[in-house]
C-alpha atoms as a PDB file:
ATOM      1  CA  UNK A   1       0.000   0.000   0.000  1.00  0.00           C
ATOM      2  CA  UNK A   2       3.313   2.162   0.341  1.00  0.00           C
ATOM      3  CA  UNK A   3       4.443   3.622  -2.339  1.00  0.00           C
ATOM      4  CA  UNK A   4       6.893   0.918  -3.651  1.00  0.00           C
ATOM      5  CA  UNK A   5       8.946   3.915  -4.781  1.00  0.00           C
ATOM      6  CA  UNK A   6       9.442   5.283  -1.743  1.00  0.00           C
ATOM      7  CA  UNK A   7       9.854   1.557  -0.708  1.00  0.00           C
ATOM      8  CA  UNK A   8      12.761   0.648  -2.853  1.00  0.00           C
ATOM      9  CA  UNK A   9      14.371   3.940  -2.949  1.00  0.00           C
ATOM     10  CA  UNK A  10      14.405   3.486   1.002  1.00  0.00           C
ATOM     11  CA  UNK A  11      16.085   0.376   1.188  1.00  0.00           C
ATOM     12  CA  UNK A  12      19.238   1.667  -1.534  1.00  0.00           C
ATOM     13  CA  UNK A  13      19.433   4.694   0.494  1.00  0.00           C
ATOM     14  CA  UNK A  14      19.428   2.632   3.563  1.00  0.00           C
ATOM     15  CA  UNK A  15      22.216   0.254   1.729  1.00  0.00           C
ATOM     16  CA  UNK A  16      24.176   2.284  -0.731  1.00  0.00           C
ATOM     17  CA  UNK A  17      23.759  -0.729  -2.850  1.00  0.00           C
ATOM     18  CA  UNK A  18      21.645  -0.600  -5.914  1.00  0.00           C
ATOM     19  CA  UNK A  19      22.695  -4.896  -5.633  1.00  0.00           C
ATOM     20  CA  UNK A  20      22.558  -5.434  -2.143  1.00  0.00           C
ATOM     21  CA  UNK A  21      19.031  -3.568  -2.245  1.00  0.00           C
ATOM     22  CA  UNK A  22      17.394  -5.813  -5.170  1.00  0.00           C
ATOM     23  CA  UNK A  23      18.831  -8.863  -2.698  1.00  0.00           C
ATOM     24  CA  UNK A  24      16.876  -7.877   0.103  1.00  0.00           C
ATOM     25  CA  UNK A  25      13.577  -6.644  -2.108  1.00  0.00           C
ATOM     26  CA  UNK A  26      13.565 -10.063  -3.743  1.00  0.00           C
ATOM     27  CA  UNK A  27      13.770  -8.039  -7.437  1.00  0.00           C
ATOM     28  CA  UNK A  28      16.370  -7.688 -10.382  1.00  0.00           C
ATOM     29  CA  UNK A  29      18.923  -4.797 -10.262  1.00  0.00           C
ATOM     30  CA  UNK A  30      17.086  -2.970 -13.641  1.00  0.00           C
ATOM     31  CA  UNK A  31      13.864  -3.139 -11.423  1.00  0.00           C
ATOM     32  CA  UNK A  32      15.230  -1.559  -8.684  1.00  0.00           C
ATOM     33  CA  UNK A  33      16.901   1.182 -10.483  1.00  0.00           C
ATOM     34  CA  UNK A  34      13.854   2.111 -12.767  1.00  0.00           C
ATOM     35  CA  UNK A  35      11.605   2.518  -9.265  1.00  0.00           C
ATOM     36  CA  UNK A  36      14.317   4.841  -8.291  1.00  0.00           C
ATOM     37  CA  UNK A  37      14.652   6.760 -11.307  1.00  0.00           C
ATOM     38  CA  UNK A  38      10.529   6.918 -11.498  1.00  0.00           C
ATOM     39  CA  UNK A  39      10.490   8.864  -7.829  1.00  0.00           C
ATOM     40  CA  UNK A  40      13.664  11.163  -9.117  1.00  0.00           C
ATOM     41  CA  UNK A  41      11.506  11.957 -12.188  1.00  0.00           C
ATOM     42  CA  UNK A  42       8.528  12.507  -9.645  1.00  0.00           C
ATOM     43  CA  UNK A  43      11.248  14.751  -8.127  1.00  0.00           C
ATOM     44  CA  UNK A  44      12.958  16.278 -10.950  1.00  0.00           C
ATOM     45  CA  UNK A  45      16.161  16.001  -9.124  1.00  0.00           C
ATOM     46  CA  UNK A  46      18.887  13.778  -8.536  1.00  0.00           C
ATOM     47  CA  UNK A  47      18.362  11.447  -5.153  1.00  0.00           C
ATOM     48  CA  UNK A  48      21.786   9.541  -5.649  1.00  0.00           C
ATOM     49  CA  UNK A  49      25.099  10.441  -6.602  1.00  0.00           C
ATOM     50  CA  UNK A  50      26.533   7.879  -8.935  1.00  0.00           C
ATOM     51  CA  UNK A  51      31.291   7.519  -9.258  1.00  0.00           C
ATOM     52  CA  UNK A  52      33.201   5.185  -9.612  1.00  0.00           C
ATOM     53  CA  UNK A  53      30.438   1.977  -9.130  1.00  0.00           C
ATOM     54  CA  UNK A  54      29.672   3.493  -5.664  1.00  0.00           C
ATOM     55  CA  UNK A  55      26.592   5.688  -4.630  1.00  0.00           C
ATOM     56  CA  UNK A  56      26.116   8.468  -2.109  1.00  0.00           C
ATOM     57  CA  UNK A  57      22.525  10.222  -1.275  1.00  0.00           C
ATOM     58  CA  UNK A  58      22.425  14.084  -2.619  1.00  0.00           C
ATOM     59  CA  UNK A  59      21.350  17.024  -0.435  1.00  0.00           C
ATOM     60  CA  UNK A  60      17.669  16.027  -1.473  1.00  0.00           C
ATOM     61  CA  UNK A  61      18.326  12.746  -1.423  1.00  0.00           C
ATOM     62  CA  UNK A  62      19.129  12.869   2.135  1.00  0.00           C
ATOM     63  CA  UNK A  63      16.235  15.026   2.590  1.00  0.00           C
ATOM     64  CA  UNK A  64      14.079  12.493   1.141  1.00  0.00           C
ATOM     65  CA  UNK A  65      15.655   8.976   3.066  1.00  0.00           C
ATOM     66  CA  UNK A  66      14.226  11.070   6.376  1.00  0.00           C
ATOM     67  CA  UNK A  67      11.235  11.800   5.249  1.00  0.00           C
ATOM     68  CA  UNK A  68      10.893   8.043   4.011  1.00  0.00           C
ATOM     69  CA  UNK A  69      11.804   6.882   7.031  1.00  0.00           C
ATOM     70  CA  UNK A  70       8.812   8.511   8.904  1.00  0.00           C
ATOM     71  CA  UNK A  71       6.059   7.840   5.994  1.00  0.00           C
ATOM     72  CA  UNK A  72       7.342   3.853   6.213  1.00  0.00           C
ATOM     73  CA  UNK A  73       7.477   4.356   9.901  1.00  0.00           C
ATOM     74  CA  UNK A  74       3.989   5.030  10.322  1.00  0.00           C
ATOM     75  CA  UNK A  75       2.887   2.844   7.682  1.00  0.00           C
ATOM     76  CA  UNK A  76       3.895  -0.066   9.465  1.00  0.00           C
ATOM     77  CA  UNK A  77       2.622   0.976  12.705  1.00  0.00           C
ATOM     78  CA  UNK A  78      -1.227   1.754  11.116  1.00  0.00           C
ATOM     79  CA  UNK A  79      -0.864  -2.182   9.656  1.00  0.00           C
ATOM     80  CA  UNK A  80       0.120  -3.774  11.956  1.00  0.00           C
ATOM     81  CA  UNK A  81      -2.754  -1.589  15.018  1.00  0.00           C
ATOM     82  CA  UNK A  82      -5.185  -2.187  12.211  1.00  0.00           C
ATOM     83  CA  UNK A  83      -4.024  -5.796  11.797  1.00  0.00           C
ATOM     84  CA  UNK A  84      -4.326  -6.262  15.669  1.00  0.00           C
ATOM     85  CA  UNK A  85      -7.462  -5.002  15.687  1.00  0.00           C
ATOM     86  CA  UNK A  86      -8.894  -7.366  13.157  1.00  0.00           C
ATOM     87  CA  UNK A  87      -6.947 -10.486  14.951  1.00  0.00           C
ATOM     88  CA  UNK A  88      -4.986 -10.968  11.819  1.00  0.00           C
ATOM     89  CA  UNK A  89      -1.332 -12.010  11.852  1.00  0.00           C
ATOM     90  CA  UNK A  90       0.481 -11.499   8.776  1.00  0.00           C
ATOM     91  CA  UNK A  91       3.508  -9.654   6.976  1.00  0.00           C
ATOM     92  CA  UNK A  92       7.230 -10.939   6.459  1.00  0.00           C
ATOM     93  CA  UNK A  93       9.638 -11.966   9.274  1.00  0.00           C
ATOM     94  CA  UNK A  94      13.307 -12.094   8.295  1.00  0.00           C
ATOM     95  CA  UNK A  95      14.830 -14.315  10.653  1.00  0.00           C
ATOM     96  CA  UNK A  96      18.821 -14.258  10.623  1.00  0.00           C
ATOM     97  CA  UNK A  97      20.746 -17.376  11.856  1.00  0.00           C
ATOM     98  CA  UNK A  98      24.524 -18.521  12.585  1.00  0.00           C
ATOM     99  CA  UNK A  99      25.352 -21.610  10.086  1.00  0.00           C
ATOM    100  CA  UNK A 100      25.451 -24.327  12.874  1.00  0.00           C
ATOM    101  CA  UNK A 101      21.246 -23.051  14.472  1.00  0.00           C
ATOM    102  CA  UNK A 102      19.853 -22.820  10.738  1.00  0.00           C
ATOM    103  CA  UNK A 103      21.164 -26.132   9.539  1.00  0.00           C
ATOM    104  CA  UNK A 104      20.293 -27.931  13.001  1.00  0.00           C
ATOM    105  CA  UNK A 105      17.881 -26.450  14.786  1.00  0.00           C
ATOM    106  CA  UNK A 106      15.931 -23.604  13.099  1.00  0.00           C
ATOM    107  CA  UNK A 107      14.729 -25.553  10.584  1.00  0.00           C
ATOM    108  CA  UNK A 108      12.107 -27.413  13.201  1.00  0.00           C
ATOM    109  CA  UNK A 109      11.345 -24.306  14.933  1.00  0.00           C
ATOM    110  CA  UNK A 110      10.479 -22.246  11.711  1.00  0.00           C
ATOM    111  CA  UNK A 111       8.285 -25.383  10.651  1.00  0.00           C
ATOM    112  CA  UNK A 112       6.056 -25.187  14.428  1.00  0.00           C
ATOM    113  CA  UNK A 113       5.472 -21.058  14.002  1.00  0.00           C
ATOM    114  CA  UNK A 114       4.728 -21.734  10.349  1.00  0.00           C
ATOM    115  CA  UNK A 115       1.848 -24.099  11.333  1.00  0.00           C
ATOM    116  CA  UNK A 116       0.614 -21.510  13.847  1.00  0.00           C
ATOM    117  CA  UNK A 117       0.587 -18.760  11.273  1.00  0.00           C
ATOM    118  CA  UNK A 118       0.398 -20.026   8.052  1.00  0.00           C
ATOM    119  CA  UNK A 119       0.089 -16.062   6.749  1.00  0.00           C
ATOM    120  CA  UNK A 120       3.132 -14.811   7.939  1.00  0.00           C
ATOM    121  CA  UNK A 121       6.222 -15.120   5.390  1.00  0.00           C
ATOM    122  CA  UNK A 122       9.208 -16.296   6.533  1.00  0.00           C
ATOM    123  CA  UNK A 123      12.684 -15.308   5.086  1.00  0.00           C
ATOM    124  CA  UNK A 124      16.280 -16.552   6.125  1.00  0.00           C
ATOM    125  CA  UNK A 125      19.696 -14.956   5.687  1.00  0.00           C
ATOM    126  CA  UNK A 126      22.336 -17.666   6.729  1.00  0.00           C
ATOM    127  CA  UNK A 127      25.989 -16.510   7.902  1.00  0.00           C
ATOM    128  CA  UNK A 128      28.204 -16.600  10.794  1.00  0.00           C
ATOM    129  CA  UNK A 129      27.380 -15.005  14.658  1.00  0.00           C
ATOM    130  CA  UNK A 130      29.197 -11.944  13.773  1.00  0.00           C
ATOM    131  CA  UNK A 131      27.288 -11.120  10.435  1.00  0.00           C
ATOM    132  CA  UNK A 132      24.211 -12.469  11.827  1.00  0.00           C
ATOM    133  CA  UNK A 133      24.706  -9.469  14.781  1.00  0.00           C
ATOM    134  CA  UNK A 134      26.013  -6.726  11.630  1.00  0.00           C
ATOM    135  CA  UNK A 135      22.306  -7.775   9.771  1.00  0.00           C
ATOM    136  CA  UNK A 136      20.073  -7.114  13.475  1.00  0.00           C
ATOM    137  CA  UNK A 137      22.739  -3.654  13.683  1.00  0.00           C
ATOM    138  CA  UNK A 138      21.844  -2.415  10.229  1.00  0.00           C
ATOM    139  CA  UNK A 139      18.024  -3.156  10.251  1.00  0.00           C
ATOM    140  CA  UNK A 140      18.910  -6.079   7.521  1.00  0.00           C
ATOM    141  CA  UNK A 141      16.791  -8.681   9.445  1.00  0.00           C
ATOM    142  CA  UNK A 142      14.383  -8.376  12.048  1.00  0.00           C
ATOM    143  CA  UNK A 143      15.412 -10.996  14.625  1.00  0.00           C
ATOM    144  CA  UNK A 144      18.871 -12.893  14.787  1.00  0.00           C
ATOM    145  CA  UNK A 145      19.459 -16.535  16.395  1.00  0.00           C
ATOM    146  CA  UNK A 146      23.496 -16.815  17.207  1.00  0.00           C
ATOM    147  CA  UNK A 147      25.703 -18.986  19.033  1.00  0.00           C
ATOM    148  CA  UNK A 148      28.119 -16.630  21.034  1.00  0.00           C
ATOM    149  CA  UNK A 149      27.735 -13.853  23.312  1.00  0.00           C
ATOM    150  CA  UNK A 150      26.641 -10.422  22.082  1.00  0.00           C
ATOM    151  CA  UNK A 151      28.474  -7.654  22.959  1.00  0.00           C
ATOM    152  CA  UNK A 152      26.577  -4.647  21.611  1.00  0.00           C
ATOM    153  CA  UNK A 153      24.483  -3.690  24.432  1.00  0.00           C
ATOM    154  CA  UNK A 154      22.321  -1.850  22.257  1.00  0.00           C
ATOM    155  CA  UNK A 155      20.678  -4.890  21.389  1.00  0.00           C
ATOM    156  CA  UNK A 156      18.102  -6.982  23.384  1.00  0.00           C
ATOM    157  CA  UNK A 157      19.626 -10.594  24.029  1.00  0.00           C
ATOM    158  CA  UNK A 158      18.170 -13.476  25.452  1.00  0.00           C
ATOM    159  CA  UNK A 159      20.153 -16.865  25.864  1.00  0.00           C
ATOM    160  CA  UNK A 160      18.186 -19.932  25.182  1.00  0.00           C
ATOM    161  CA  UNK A 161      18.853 -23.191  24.484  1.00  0.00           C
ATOM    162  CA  UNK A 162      22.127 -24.516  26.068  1.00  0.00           C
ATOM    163  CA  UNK A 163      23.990 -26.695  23.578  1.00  0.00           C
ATOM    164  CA  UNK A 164      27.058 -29.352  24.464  1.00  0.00           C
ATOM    165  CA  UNK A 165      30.345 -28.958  22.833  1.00  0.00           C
ATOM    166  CA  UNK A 166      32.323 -32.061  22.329  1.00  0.00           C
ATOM    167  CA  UNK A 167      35.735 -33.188  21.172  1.00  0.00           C
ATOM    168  CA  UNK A 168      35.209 -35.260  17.299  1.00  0.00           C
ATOM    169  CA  UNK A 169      37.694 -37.628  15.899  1.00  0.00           C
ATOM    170  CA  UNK A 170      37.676 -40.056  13.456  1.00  0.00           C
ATOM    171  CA  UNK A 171      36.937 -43.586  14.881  1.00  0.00           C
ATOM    172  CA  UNK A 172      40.463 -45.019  14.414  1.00  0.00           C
ATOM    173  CA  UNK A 173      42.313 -42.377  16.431  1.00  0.00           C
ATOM    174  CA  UNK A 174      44.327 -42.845  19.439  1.00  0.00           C
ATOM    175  CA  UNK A 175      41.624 -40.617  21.534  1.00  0.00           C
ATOM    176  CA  UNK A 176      38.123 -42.219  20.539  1.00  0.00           C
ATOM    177  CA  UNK A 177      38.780 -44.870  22.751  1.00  0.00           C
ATOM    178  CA  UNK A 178      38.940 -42.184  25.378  1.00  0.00           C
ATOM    179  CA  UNK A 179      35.673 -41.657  27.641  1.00  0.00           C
ATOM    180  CA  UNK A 180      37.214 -37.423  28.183  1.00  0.00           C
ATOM    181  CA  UNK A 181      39.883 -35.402  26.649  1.00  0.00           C
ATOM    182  CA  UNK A 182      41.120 -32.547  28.527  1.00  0.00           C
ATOM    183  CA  UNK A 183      41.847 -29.364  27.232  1.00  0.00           C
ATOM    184  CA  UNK A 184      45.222 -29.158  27.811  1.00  0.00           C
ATOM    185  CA  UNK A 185      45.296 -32.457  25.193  1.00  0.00           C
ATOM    186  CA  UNK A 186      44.036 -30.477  22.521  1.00  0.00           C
ATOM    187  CA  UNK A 187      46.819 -29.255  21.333  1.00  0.00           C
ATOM    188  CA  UNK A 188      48.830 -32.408  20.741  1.00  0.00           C
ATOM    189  CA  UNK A 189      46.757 -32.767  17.601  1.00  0.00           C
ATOM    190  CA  UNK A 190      46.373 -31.049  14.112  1.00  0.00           C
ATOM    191  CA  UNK A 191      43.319 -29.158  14.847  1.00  0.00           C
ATOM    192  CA  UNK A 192      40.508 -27.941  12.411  1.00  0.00           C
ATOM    193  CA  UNK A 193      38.840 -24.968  13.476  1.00  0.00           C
ATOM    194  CA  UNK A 194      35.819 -22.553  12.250  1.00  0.00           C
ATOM    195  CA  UNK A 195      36.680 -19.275  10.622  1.00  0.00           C
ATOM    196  CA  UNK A 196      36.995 -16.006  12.222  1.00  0.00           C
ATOM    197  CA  UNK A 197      33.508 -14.819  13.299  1.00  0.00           C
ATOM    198  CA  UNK A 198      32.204 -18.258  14.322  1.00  0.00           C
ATOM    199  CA  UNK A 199      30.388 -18.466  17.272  1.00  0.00           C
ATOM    200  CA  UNK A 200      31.383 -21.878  17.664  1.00  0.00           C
ATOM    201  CA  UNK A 201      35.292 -20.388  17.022  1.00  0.00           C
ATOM    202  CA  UNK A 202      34.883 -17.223  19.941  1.00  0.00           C
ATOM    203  CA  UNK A 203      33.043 -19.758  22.268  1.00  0.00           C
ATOM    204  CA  UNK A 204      36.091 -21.695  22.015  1.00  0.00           C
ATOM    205  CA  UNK A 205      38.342 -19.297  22.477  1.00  0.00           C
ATOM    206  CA  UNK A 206      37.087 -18.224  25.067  1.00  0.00           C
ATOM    207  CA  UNK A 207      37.038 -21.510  26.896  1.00  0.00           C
ATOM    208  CA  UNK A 208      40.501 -21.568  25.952  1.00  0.00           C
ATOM    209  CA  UNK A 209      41.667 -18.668  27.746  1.00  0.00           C
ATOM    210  CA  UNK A 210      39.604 -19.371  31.033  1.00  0.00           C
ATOM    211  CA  UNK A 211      41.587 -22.333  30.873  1.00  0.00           C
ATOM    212  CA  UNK A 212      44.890 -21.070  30.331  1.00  0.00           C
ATOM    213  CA  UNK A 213      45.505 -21.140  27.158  1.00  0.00           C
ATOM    214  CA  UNK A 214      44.755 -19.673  23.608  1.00  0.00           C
ATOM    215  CA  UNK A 215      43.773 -20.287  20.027  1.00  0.00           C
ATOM    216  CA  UNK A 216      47.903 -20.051  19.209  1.00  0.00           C
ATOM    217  CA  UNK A 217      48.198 -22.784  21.653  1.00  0.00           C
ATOM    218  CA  UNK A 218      46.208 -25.565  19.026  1.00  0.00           C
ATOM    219  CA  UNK A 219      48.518 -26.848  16.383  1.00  0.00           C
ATOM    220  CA  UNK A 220      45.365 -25.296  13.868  1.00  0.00           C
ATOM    221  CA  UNK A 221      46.255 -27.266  10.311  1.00  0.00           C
ATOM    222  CA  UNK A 222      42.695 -26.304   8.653  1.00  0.00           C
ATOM    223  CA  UNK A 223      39.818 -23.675   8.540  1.00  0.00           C
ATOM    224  CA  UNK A 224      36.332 -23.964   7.259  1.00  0.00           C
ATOM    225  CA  UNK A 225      32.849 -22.301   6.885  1.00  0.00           C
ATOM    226  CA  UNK A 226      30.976 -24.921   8.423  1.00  0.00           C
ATOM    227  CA  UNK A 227      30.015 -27.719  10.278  1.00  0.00           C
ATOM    228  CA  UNK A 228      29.516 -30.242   8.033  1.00  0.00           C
ATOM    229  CA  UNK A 229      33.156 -29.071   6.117  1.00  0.00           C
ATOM    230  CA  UNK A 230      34.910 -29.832   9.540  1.00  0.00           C
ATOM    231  CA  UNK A 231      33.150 -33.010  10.220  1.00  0.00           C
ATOM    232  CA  UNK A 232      34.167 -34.200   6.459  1.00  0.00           C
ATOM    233  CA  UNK A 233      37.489 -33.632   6.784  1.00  0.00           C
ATOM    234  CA  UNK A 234      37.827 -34.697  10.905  1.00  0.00           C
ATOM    235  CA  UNK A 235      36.183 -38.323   9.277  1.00  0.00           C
ATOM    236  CA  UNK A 236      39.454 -38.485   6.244  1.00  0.00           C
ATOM    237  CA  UNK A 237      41.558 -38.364   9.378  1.00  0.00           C
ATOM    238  CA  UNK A 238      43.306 -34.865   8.735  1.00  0.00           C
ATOM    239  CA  UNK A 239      42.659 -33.525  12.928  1.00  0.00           C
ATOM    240  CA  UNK A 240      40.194 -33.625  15.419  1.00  0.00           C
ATOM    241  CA  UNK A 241      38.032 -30.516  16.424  1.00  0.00           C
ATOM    242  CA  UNK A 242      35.245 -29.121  18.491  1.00  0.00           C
ATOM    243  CA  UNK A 243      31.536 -28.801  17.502  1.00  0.00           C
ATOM    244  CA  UNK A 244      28.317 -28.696  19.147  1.00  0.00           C
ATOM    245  CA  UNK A 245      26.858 -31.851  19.990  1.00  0.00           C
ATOM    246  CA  UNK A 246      23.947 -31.119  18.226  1.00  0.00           C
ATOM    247  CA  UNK A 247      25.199 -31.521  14.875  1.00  0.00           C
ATOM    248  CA  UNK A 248      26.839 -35.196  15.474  1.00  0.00           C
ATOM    249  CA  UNK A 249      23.592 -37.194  15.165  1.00  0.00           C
ATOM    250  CA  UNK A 250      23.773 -38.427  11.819  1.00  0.00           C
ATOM    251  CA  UNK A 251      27.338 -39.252  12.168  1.00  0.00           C
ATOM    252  CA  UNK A 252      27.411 -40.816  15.899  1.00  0.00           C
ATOM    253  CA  UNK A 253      24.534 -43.614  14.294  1.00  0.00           C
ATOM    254  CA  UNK A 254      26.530 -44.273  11.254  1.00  0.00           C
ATOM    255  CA  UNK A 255      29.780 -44.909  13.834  1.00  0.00           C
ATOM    256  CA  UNK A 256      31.730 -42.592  11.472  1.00  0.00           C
ATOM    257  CA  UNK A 257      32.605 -39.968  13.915  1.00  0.00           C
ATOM    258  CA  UNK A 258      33.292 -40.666  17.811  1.00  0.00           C
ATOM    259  CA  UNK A 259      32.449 -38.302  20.447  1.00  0.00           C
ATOM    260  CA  UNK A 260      34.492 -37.394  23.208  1.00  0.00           C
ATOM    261  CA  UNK A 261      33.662 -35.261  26.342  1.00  0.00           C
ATOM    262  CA  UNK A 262      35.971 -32.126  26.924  1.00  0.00           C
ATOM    263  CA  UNK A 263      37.079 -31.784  30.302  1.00  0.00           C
ATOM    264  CA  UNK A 264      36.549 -29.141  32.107  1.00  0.00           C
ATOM    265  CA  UNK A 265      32.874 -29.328  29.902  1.00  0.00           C
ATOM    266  CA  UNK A 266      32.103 -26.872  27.454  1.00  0.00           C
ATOM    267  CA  UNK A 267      28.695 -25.469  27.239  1.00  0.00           C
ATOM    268  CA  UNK A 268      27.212 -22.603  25.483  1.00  0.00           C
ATOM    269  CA  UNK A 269      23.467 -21.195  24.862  1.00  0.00           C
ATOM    270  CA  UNK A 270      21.837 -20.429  21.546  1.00  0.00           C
ATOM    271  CA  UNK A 271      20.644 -16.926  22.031  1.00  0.00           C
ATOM    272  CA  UNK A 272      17.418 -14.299  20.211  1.00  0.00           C
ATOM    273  CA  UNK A 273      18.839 -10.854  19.116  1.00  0.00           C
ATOM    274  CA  UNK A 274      17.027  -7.748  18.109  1.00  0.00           C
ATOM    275  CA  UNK A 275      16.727  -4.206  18.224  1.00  0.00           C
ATOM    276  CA  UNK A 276      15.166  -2.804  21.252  1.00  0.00           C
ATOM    277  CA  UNK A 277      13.731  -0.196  19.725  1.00  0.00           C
ATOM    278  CA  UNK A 278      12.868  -1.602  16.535  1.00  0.00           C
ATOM    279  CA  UNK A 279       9.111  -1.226  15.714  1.00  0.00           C
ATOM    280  CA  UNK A 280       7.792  -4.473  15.828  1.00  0.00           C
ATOM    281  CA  UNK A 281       4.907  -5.459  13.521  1.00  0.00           C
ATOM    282  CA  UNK A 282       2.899  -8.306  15.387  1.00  0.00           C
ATOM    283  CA  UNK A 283       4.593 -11.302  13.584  1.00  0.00           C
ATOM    284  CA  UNK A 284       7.627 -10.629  14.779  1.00  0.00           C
ATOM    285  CA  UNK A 285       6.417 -10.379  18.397  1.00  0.00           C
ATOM    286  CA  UNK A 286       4.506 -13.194  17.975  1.00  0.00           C
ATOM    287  CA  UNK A 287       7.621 -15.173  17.081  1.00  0.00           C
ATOM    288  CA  UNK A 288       9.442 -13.718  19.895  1.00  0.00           C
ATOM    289  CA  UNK A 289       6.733 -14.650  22.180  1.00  0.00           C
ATOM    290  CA  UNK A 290       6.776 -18.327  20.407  1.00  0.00           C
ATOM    291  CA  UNK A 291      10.414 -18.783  20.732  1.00  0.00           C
ATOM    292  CA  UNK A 292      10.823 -17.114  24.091  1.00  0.00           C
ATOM    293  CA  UNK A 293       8.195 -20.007  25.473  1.00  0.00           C
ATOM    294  CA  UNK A 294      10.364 -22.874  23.544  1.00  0.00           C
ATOM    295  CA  UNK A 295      13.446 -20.971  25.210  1.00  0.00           C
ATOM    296  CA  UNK A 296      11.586 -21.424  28.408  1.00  0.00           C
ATOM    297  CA  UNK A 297      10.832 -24.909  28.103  1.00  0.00           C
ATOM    298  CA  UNK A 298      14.327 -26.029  27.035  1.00  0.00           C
ATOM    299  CA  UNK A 299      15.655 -24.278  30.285  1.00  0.00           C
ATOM    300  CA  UNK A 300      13.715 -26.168  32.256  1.00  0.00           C
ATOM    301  CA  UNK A 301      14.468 -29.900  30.982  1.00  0.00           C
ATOM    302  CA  UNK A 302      18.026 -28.387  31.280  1.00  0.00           C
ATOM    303  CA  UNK A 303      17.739 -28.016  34.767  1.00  0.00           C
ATOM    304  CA  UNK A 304      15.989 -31.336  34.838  1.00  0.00           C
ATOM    305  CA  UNK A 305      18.965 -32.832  33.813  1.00  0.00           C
ATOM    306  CA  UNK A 306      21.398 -31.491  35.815  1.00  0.00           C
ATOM    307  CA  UNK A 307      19.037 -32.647  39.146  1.00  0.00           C
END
């Protein structure tokens, strides 16, 4: 019902990326930049300066991303009252996640809130913790589900559900027969690690140091992107590694990766990050609200297991 020229020139403004706009609007570059060159013609002035395949809002341009700001503003608030009023839940949710929660536990969790409200559209943007916290910081998503600590106290943060970390090697080597490793043991082993930015990585780290000792300590032979890269290459035998229990379950019933306990234990919590002073249209506090009851539950058979 907005105009979709304010809409898209918005979202470039809000980007300086004619590209990284038409990602996030779901349309083609040429589509993008003929909505924008319809409201300068609206205009008759420039909105954008254009050098050197980068972009930069004019005088009016900058004029206009306010005022755009405010129009959308109130836009979404008189859906989503109106919206409330009528008992309808609907609009689009884009739901940010670190690589390890989308592949292994989002998926579930997307599928239960998608049964509940069949009307709301759900997107995903995959990457690591630290881009996943950039996206909630620049408005690119509305909620974020990471795997390490967030220190931007800007944001709102809740921890949820804790999740295991535990030693893998392949089945042959000399530690599966092992019922614990202990940290210090790490490092007499080529070790394959996450890349920079990994939650699973600064979780690690972190234990490290507490422990006396740091990521320069591991004999670190290999890097990868993901979970199911470091579990490929920990099964040809070229290290061992860390991961979060979760992701093993496939692999433990097959026998082709073992297991092993890390002493002192490692334990982390999956945690829901937003803006706290985002506007929120109803689906996305409806999904908090869904999530933060899951968050509750999971808590609780936590502490069932440790009693």
């Amino acid at each position: 019902m907005a105009d979709r020229r304010l809409q898209v020139f918005h979202t470039v403004a809000r980007l300086l990326s004619f590209t990284k706009a038409a990602d996030s609007l779901h349309m083609t570059q040429p589509a993008v930049t003929f909505q924008v060159r319809q409201l300068e013609e609206y205009f008759n002035t420039r909105l954008f300066d254009r050098t050197h395949n980068r972009i930069s809002l004019t005088d009016v341009g900058k004029k206009v991303f306010v005022y755009s700001e405010q129009i959308l503003g109130l836009y979404r608030e008189m859906d989503n009252d109106i919206r409330t009023l009528t008992g309808e839940i609907i609009g689009v949710l884009v739901i940010g996640a670190s690589t390890t929660v989308a592949e292994y536990m989002l998926p579930r969790l997307l599928g239960e809130f998608q049964a509940l409200y069949p009307k709301v559209k759900l997107r995903l943007k995959v990457s690591n913790s630290l881009g996943v916290v950039h996206m909630v910081e620049n408005n690119d998503i509305d909620i974020g589900l990471v795997e390490s600590p967030v220190l931007n106290k800007s944001l709102a943060v809740k921890a949820c559900w804790q999740d295991n970390l535990v030693v893998i090697v392949a089945p042959d080597h000399p530690l599966a027969a092992k019922e614990s490793v202990h940290v210090s043991e790490l490092k007499d082993h080529p070790f394959i690690s996450r890349e920079e930015g990994s939650g699973t990585r600064s979780v690690l780290s972190d234990y490290l140091e507490k422990n006396g000792m740091g990521m320069n300590d591991l004999d670190l032979s290999m890097e990868f992107g993901s979970p199911e890269a470091i579990k490929n290459a920990v099964e040809s035998g070229l290290g061992i590694s860390v991961v979060s229990e979760t992701t093993l379950i496939k692999e433990l019933k097959l026998n082709t990766l073992k297991a092993v306990k890390i002493d002192p234990p490692l334990h982390r919590h999956f945690s829901l990050v937003h803006q706290r002073q985002k506007f929120r249209i109803r689906a996305m506090q409806e999904f908090l609200n869904f999530a933060h009851a899951r968050c509750d539950v999971e808590k609780d058979n936590d502490k069932d297991e440790e009693t």
